[in-house]
Protein backbone atom coordinates (compact mmCIF):
# COMPACT_ATOMS: atom_id res chain seq x y z
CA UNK A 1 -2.02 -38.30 -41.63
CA UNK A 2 -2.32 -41.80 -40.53
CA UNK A 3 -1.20 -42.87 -43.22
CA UNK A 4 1.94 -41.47 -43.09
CA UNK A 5 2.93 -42.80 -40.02
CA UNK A 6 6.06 -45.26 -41.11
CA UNK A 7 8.31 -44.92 -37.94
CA UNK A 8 8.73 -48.95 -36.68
CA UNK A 9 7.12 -50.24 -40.16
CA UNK A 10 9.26 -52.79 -42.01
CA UNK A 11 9.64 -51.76 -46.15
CA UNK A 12 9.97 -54.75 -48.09
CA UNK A 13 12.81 -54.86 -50.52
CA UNK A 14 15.40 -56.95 -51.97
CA UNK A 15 19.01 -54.67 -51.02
CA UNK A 16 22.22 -55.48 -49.68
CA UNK A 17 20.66 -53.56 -46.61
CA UNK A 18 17.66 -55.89 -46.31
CA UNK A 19 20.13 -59.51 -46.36
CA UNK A 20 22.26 -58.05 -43.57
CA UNK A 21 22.30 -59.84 -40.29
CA UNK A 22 20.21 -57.64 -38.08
CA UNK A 23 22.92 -57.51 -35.70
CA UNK A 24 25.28 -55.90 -37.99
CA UNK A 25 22.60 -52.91 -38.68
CA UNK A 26 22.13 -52.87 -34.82
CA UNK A 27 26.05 -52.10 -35.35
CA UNK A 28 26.19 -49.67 -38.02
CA UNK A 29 23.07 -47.48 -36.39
CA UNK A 30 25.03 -47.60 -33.03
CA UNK A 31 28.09 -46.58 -34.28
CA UNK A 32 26.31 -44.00 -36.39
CA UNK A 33 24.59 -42.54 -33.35
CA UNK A 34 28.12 -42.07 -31.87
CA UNK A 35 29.92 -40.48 -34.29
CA UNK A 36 26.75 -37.70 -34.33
CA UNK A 37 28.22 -36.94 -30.61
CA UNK A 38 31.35 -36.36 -31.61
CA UNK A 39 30.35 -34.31 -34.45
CA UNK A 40 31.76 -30.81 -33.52
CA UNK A 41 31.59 -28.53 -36.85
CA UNK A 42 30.22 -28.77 -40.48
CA UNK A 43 32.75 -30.79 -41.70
CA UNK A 44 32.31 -33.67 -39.36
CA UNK A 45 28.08 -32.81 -40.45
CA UNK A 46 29.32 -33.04 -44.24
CA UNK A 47 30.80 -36.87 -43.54
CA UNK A 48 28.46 -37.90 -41.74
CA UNK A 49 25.59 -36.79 -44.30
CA UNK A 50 27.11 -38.52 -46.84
CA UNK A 51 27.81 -41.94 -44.96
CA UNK A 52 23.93 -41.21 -44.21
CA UNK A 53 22.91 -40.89 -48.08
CA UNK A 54 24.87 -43.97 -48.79
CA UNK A 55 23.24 -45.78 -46.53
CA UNK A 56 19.90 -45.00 -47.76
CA UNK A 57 20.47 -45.26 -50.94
CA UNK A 58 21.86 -48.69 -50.32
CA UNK A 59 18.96 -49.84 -48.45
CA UNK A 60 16.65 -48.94 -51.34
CA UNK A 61 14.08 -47.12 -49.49
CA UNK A 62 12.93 -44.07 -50.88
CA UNK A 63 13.42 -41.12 -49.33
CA UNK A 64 9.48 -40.21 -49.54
CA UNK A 65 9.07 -43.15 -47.54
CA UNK A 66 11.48 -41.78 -44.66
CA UNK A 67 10.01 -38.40 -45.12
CA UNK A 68 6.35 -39.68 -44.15
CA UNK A 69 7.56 -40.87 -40.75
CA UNK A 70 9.20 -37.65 -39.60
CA UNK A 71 5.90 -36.19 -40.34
CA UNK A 72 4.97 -37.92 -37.36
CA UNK A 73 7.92 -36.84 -34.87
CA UNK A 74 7.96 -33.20 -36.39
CA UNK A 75 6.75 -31.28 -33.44
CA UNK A 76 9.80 -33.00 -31.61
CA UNK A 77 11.36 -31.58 -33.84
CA UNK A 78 10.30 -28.39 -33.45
CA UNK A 79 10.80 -28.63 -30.00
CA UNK A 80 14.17 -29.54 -30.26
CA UNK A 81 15.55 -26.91 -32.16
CA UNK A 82 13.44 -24.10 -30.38
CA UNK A 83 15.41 -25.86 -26.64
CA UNK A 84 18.94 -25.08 -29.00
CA UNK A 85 17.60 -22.01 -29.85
CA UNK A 86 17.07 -20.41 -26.59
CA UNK A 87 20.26 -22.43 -25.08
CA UNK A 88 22.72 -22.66 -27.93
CA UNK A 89 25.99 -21.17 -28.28
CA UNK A 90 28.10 -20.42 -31.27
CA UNK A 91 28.30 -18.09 -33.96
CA UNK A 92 25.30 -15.76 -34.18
CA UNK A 93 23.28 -16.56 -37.69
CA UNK A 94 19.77 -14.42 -37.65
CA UNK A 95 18.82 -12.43 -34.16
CA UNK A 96 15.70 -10.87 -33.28
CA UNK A 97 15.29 -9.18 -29.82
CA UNK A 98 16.22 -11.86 -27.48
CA UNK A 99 16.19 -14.64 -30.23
CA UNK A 100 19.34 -15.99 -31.58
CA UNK A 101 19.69 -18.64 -34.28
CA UNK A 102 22.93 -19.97 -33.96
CA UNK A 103 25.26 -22.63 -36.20
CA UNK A 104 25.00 -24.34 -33.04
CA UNK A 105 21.55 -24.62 -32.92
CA UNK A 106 21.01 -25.28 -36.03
CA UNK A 107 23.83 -28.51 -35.97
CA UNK A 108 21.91 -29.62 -33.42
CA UNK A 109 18.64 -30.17 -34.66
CA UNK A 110 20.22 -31.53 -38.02
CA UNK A 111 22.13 -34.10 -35.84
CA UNK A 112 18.67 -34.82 -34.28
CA UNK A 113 17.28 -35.36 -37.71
CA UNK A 114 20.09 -37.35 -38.50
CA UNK A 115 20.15 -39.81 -35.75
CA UNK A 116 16.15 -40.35 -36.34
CA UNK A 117 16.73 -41.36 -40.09
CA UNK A 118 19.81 -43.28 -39.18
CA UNK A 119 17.47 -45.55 -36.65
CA UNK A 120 14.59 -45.95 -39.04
CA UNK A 121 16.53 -47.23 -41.53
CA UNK A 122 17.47 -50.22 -39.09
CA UNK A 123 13.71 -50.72 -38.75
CA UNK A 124 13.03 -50.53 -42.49
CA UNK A 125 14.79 -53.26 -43.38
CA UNK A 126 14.64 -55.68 -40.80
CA UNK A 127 11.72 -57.39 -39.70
CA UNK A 128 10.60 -57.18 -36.38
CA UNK A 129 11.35 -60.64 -35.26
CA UNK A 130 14.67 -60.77 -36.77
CA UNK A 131 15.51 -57.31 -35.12
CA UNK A 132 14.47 -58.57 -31.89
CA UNK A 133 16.75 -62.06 -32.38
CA UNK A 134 19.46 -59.63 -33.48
CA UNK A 135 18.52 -57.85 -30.30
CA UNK A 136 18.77 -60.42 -28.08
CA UNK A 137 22.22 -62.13 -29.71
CA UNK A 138 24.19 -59.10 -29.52
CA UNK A 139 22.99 -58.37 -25.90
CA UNK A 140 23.79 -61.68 -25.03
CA UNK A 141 26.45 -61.19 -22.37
CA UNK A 142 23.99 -59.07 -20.69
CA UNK A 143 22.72 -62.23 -19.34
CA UNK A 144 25.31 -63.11 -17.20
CA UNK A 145 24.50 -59.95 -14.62
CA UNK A 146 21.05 -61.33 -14.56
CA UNK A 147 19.44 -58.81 -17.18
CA UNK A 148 16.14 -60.13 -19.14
CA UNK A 149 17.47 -59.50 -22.37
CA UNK A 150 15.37 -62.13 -24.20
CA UNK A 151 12.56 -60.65 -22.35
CA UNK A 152 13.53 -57.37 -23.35
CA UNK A 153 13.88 -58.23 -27.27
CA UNK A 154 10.76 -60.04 -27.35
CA UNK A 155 8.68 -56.76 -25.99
CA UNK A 156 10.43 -55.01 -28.68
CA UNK A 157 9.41 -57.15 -31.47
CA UNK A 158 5.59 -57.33 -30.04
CA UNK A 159 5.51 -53.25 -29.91
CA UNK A 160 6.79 -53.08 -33.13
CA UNK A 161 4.43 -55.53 -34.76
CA UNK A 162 1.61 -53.95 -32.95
CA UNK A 163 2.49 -50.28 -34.33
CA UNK A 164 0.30 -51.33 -38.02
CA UNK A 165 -2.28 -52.67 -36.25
CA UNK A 166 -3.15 -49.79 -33.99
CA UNK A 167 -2.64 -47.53 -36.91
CA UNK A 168 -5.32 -49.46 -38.61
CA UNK A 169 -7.41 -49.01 -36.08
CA UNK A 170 -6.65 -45.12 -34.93
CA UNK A 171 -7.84 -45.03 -39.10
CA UNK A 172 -11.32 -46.97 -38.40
CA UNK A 173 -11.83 -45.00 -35.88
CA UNK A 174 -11.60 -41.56 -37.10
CA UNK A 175 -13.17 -42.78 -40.36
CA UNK A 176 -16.84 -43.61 -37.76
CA UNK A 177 -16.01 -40.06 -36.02
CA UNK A 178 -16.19 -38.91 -39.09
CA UNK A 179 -19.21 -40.62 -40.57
CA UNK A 180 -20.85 -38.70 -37.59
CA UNK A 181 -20.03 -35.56 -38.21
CA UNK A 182 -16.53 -34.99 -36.39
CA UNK A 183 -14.24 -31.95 -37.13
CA UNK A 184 -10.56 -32.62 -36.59
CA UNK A 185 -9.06 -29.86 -38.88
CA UNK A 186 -11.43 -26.82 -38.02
CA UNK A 187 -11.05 -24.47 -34.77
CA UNK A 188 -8.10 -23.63 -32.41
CA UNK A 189 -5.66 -25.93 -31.05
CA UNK A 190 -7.55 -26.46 -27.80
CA UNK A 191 -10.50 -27.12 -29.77
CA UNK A 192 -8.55 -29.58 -32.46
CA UNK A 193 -7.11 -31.76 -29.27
CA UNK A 194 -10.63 -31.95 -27.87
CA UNK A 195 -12.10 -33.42 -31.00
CA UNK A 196 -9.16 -35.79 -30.64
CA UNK A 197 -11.11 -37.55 -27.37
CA UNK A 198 -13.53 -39.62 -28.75
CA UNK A 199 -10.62 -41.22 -30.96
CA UNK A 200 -8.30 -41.87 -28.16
CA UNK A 201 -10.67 -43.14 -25.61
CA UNK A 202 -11.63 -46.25 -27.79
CA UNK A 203 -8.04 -46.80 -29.57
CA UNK A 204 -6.94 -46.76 -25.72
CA UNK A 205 -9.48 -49.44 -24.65
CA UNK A 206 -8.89 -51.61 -28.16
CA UNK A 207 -5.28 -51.46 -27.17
CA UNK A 208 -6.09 -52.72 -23.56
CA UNK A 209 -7.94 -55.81 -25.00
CA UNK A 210 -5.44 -56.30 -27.54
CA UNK A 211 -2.81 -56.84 -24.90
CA UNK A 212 -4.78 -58.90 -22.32
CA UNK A 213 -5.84 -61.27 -25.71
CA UNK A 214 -2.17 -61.68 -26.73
CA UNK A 215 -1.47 -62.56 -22.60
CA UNK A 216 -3.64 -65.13 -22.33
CA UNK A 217 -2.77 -66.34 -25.34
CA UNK A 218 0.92 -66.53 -24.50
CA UNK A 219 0.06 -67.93 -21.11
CA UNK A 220 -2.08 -70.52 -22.62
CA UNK A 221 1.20 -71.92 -24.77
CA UNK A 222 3.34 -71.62 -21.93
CA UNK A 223 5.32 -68.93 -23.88
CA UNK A 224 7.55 -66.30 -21.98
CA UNK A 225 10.13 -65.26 -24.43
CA UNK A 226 12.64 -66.74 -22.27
CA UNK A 227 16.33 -67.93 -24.12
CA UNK A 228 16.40 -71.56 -24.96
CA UNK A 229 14.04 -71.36 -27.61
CA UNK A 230 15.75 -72.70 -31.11
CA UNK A 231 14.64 -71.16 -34.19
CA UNK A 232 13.84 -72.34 -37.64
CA UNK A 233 16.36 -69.52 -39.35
CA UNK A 234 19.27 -69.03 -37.41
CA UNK A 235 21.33 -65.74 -37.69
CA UNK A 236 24.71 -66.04 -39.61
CA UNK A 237 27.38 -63.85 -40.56
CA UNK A 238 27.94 -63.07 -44.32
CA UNK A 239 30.32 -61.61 -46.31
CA UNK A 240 28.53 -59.02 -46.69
CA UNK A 241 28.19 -58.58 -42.86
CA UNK A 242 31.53 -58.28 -42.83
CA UNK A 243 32.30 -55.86 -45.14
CA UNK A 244 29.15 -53.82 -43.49
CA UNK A 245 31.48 -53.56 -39.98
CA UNK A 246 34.39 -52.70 -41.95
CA UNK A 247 33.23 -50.18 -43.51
CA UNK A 248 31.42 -48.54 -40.78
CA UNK A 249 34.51 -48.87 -38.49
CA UNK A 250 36.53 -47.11 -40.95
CA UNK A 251 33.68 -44.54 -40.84
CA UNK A 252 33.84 -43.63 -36.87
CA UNK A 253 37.79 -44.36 -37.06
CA UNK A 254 37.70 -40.96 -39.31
CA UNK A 255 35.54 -39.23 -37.22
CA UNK A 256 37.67 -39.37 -34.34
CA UNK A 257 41.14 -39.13 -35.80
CA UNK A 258 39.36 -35.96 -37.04
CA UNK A 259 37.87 -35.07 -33.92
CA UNK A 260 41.29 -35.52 -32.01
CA UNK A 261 43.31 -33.77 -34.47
CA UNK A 262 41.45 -30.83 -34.57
């Protein structure tokens, strides 16, 4: 189970995906998050579930891989669609007493689904510092109404970074609970989140340390994140880049000429 927690984890690879300036997947996954709102029937689901297939298939990372981390997020998930079942509206697909599964419903947690791939892609193939550079370029004119956005990107890029590590440990840890003669898998649900205690408590503390290590640290080089700092690989725009924000701006400029005219 650990193991299969991939959500924030950068997959190294060599496609198109990969050499794009992080700021132009920041663009693509916004855009793509948008044009699931406007999504209002299955053929607006059909084009954007292709655009999503290209783009994975592009990227190069297999679809096992992306399958692992919404392991992780499933009982969101589940939550999700049972909220759309009990509050959707639409055409009436399976009913049972009170229970109705409608196409609503069920576009909704797809579109969920969707937007959850569509992000982790973004962190697949961008490393966490470059994301949070790309982060803190395209937020730039944030700045000038006094928001931290270098701040901001550079607690991104730490809790990303930090996301193997604490999996590493959560997995030393369960392995000694285990070497003792913990049960995780047997009893009710209750029971399986009490077993869970002993694993939290000192994952919690480690995590604690962790942070007031990488503090003092940071204090101790007189490093706040603050802009200013010049980097040894600066971003630039490729061709590739450019053809990226073409492409995706064609994309949403069909889903709302759709949207309108229908």
């Amino acid at each position: 189970m650990i193991r299969d927690i991939t959500i924030g984890q950068y997959y190294s690879g060599e496609s198109v995906i990969h050499r794009m300036d992080p700021r132009t997947k920041l663009a693509i996954t916004f855009v793509y998050a948008i044009s699931l709102f406007l999504c209002k029937d299955w053929i607006m689901i059909l084009t954007a579930t292709v655009f999503l297939c290209t783009y994975v298939a592009v990227s190069r990372v297999p679809l096992t891989y992306i399958c692992k981390g919404l392991k992780v997020i499933w009982m969101f998930i589940f939550f999700t669609a049972i909220f759309s079942v009990f509050n959707g509206d639409g055409n009436v697909i399976w009913s049972w007493h009170r229970l109705r599964i409608t196409d609503k419903s069920v576009m909704t947690t797809v579109l969920v689904v969707y937007l959850i791939i569509g992000s982790s892609v973004m962190t697949y193939t961008t490393r966490p510092m470059n994301l949070a550079h790309g982060l803190d370029r395209s937020l730039g004119f944030l700045k000038k109404v006094k928001v931290p956005v270098a701040e901001m990107a550079m607690m991104l890029m730490i809790a990303l970074r930090f996301i193997p590590i604490f999996m590493e440990e959560l997995d030393k840890i369960m392995k000694a609970q285990l070497s003792r003669g913990a049960d995780f898998e047997s009893g009710n649900i209750f029971r399986r989140i009490k077993s869970y205690v002993p694993v939290f408590v000192p994952l919690f503390v480690s995590a604690i340390r962790r942070a007031v290590d990488l503090a003092q640290a940071m204090d101790a080089r007189c490093f706040d994140g603050s802009e200013g700092r010049s980097r040894m690989n600066p971003l630039k725009y490729s061709g590739t880049d450019y053809v990226g924000y073409a492409i995706v701006l064609v994309y949403l400029g069909c889903m709302i000429v759709y949207r309108c005219v229908m």
